[in-house]
N, C-alpha and C. Protein backbone atom coordinates (compact mmCIF):
# COMPACT_ATOMS: atom_id res chain seq x y z
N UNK A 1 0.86 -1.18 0.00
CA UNK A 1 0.00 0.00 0.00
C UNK A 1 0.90 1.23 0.00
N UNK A 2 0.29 2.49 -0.49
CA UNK A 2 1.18 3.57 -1.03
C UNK A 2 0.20 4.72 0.26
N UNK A 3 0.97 5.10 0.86
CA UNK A 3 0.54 6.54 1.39
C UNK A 3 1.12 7.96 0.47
N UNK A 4 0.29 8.32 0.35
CA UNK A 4 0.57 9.95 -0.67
C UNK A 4 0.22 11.30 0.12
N UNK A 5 1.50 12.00 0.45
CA UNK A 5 1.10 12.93 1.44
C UNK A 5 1.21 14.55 0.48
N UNK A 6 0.31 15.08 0.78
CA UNK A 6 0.38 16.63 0.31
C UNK A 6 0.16 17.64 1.09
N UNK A 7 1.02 19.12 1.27
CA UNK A 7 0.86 19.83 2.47
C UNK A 7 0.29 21.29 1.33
N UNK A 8 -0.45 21.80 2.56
CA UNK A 8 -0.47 22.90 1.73
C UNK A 8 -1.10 24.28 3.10
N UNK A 9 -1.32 25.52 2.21
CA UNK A 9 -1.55 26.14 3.66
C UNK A 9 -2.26 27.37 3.54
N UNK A 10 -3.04 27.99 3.76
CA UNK A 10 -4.46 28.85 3.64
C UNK A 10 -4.13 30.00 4.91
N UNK A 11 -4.68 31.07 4.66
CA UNK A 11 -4.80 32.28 6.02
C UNK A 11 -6.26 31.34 7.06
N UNK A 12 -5.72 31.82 8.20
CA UNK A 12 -6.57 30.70 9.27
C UNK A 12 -8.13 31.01 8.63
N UNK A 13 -8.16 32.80 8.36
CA UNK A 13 -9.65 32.91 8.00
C UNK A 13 -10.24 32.02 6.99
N UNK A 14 -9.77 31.21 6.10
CA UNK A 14 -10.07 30.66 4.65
C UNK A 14 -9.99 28.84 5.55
N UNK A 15 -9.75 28.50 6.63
CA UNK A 15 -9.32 27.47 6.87
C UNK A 15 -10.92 26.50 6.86
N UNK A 16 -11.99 26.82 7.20
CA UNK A 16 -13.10 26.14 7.49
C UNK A 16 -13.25 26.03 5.80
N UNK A 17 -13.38 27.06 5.03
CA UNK A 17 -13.98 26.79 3.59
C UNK A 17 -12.97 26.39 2.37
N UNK A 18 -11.79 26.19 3.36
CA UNK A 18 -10.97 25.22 2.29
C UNK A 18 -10.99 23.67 2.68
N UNK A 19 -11.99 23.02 3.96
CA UNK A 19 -12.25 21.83 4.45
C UNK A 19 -13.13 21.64 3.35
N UNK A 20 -14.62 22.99 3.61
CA UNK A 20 -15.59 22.42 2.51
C UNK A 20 -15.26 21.94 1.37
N UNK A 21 -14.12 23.00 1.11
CA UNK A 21 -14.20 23.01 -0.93
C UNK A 21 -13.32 21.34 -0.76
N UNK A 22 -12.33 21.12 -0.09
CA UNK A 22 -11.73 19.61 -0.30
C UNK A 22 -12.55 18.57 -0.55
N UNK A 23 -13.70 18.45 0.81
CA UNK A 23 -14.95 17.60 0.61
C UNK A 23 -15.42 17.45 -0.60
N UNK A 24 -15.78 18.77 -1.00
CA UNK A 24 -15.92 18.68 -2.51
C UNK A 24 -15.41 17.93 -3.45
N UNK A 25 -14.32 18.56 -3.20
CA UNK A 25 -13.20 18.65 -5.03
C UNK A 25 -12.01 17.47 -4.55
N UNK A 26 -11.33 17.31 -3.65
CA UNK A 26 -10.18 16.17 -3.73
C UNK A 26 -10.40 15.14 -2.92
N UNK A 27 -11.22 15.15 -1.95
CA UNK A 27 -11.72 14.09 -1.25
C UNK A 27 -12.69 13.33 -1.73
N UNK A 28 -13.34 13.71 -2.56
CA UNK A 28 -14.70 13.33 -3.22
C UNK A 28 -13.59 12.16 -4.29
N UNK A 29 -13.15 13.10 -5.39
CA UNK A 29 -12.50 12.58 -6.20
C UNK A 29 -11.33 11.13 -6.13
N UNK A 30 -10.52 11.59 -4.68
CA UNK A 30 -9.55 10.25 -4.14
C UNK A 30 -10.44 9.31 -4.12
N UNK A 31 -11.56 9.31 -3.12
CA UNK A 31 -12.72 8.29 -2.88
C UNK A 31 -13.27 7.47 -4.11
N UNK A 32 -13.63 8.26 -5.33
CA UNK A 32 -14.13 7.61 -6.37
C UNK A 32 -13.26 7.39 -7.20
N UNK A 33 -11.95 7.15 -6.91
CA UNK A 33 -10.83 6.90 -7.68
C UNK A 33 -10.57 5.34 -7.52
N UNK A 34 -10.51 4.40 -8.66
CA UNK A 34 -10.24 2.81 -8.44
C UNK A 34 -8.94 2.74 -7.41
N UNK A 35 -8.83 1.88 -6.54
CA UNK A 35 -7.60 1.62 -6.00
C UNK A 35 -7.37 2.79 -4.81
N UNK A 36 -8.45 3.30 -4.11
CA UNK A 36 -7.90 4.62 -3.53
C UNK A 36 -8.85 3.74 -1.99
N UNK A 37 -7.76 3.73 -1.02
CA UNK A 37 -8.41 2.70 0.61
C UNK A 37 -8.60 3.67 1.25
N UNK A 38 -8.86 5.66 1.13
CA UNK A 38 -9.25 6.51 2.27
C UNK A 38 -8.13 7.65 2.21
N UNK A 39 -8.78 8.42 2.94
CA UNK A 39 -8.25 9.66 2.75
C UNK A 39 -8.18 10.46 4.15
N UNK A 40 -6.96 10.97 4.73
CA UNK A 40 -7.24 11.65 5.85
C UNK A 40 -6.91 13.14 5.61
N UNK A 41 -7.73 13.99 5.84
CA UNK A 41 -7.63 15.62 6.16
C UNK A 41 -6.99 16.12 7.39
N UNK A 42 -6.17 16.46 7.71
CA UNK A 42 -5.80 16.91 8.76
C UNK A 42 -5.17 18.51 9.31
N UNK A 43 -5.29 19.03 10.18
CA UNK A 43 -5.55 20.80 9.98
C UNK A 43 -4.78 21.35 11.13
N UNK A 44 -4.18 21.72 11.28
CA UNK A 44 -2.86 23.28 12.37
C UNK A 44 -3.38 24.58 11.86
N UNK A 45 -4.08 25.05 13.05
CA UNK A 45 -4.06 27.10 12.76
C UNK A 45 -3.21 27.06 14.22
N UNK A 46 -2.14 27.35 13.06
CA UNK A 46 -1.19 28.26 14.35
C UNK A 46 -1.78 29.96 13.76
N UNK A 47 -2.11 30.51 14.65
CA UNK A 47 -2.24 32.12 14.67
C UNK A 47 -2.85 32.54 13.08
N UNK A 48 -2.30 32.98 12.28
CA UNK A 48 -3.13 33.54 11.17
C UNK A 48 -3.12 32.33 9.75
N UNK A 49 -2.19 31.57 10.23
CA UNK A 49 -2.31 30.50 9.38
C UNK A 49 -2.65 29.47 9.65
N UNK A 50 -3.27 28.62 8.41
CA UNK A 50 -3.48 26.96 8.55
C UNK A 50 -2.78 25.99 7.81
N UNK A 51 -2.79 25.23 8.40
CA UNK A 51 -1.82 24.48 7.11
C UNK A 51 -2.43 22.99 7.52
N UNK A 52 -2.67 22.06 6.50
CA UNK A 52 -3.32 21.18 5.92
C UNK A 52 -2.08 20.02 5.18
N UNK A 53 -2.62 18.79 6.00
CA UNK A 53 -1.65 17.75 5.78
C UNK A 53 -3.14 16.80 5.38
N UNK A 54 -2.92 16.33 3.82
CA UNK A 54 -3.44 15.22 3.18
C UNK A 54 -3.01 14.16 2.75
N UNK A 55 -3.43 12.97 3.60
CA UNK A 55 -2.80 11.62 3.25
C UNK A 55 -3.66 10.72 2.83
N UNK A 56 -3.27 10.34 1.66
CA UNK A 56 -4.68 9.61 1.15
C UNK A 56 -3.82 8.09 0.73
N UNK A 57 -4.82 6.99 0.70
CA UNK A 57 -3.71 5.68 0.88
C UNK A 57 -4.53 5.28 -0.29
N UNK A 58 -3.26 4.41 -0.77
CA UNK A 58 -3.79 3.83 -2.52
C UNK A 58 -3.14 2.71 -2.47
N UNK A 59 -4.11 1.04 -3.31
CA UNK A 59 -3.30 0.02 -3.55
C UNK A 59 -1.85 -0.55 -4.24
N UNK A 60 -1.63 0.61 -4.94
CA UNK A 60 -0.04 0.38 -5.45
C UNK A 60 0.49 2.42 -6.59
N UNK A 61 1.02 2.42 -7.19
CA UNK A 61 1.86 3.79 -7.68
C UNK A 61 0.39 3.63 -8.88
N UNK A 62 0.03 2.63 -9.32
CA UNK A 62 -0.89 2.27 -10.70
C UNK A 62 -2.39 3.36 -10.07
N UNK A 63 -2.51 3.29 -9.25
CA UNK A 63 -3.81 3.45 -8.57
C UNK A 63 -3.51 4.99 -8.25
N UNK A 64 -2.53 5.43 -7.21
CA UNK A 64 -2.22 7.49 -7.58
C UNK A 64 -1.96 7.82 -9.39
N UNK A 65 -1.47 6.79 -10.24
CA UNK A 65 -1.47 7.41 -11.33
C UNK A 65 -3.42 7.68 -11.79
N UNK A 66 -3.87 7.05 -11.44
CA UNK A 66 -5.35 7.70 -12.28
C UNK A 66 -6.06 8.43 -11.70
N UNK A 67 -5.32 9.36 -10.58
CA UNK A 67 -5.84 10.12 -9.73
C UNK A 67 -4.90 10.98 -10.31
N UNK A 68 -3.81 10.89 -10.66
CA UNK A 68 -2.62 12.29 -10.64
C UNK A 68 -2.51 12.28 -11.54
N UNK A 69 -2.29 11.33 -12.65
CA UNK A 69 -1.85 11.43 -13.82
C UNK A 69 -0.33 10.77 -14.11
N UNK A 70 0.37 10.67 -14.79
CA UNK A 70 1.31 10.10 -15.20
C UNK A 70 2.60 10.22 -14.32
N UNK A 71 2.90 11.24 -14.24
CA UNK A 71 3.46 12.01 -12.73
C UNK A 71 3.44 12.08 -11.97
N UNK A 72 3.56 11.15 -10.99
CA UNK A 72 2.71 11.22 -9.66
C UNK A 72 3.62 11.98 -9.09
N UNK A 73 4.34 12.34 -9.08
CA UNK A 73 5.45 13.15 -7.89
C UNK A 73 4.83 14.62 -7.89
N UNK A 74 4.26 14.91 -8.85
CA UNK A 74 3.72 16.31 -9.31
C UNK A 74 2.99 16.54 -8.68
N UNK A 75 2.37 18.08 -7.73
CA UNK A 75 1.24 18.13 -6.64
C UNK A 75 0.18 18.25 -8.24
N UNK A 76 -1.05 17.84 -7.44
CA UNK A 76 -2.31 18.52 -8.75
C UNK A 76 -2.92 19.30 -7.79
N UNK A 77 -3.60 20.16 -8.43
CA UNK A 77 -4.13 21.25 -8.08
C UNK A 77 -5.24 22.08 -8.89
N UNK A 78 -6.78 21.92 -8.59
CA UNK A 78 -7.49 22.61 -8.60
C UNK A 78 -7.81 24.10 -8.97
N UNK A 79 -8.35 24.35 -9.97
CA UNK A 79 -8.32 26.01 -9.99
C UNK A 79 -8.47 27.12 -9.00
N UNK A 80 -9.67 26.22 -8.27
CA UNK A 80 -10.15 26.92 -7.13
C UNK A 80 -9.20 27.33 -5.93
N UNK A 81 -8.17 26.26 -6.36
CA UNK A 81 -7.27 26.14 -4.96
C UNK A 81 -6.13 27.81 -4.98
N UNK A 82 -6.32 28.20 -5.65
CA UNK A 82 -5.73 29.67 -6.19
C UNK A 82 -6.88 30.34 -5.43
N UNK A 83 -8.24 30.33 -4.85
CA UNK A 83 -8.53 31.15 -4.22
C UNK A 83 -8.62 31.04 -2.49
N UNK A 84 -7.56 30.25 -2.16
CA UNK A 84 -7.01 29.56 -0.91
C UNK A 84 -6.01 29.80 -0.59
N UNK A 85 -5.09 28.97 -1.17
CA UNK A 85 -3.64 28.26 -0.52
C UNK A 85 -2.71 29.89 -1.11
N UNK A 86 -1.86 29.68 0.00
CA UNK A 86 -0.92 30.51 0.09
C UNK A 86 0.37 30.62 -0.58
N UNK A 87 0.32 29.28 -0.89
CA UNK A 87 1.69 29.02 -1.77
C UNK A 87 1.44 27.70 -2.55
N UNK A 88 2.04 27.14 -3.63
CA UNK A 88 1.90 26.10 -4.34
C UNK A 88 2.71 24.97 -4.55
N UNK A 89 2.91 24.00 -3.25
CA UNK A 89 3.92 23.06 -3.51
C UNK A 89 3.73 22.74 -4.69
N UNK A 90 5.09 22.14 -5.96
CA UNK A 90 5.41 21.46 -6.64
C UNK A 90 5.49 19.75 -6.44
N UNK A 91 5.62 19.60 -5.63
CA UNK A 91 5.22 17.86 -5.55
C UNK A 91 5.01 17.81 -4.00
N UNK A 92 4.67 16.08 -4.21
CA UNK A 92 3.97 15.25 -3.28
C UNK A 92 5.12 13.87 -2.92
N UNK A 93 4.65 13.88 -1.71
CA UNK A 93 5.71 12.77 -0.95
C UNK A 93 5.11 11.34 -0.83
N UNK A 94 5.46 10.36 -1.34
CA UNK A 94 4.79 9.14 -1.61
C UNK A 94 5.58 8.00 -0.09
N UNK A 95 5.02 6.93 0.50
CA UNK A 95 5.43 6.44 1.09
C UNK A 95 5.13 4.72 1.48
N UNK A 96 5.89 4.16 1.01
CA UNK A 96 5.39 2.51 1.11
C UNK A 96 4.44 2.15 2.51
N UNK A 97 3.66 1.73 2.99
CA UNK A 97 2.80 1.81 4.13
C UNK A 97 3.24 0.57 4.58
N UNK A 98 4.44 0.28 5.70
CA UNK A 98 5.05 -0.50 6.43
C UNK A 98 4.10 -1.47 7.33
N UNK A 99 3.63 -0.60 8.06
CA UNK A 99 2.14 -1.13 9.02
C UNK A 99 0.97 -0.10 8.80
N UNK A 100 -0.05 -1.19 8.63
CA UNK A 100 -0.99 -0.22 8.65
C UNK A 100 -1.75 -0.37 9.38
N UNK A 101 -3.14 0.50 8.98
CA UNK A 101 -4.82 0.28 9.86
C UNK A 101 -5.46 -0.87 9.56
């Protein structure tokens, strides 16, 4: 199993309606993706910022490719996410899942 982690990070004010829009738009999507075992959201407002750690677990690299595309190292990113995030990582950290849930 593949854990796929992506960080990213919003002004604290934008932090509740960048949960919604995820629900939406990348959580929705991991979920209905073949090969995709769950997705965790996870959230830090230190003081005016938030920052957002997404780990979503997939049955092998075959299974993030039809979610990411050919590239998996590459972050993807949403149009919308330009009316959020503060900055735009360039990639994503992949990780063999040693033990799991």
């Amino acid at each position: 199993m593949i854990a796929r982690t992506w960080h990213g990070a919003t002004p604290a004010s934008k932090a509740d309606g960048y949960v919604e829009f995820l629900e939406k738009s990348g959580v929705k999507d991991y979920r209905a993706t073949k090969g995709n075992r769950g997705v965790l959201v996870l959230r830090k407002v230190s003081g005016d910022r938030a920052d957002f750690l997404l780990v979503s677990l997939w049955d092998d690299l075959d299974a993030v490719r039809r979610f990411a595309g050919p590239d998996v190292e590459k972050a993807f990113y949403y149009p919308e996410d330009k009316d959020f995030l503060l900055e735009f990582e360039p990639t994503v950290i992949h990780y063999e899942v040693a033990v799991g849930p």
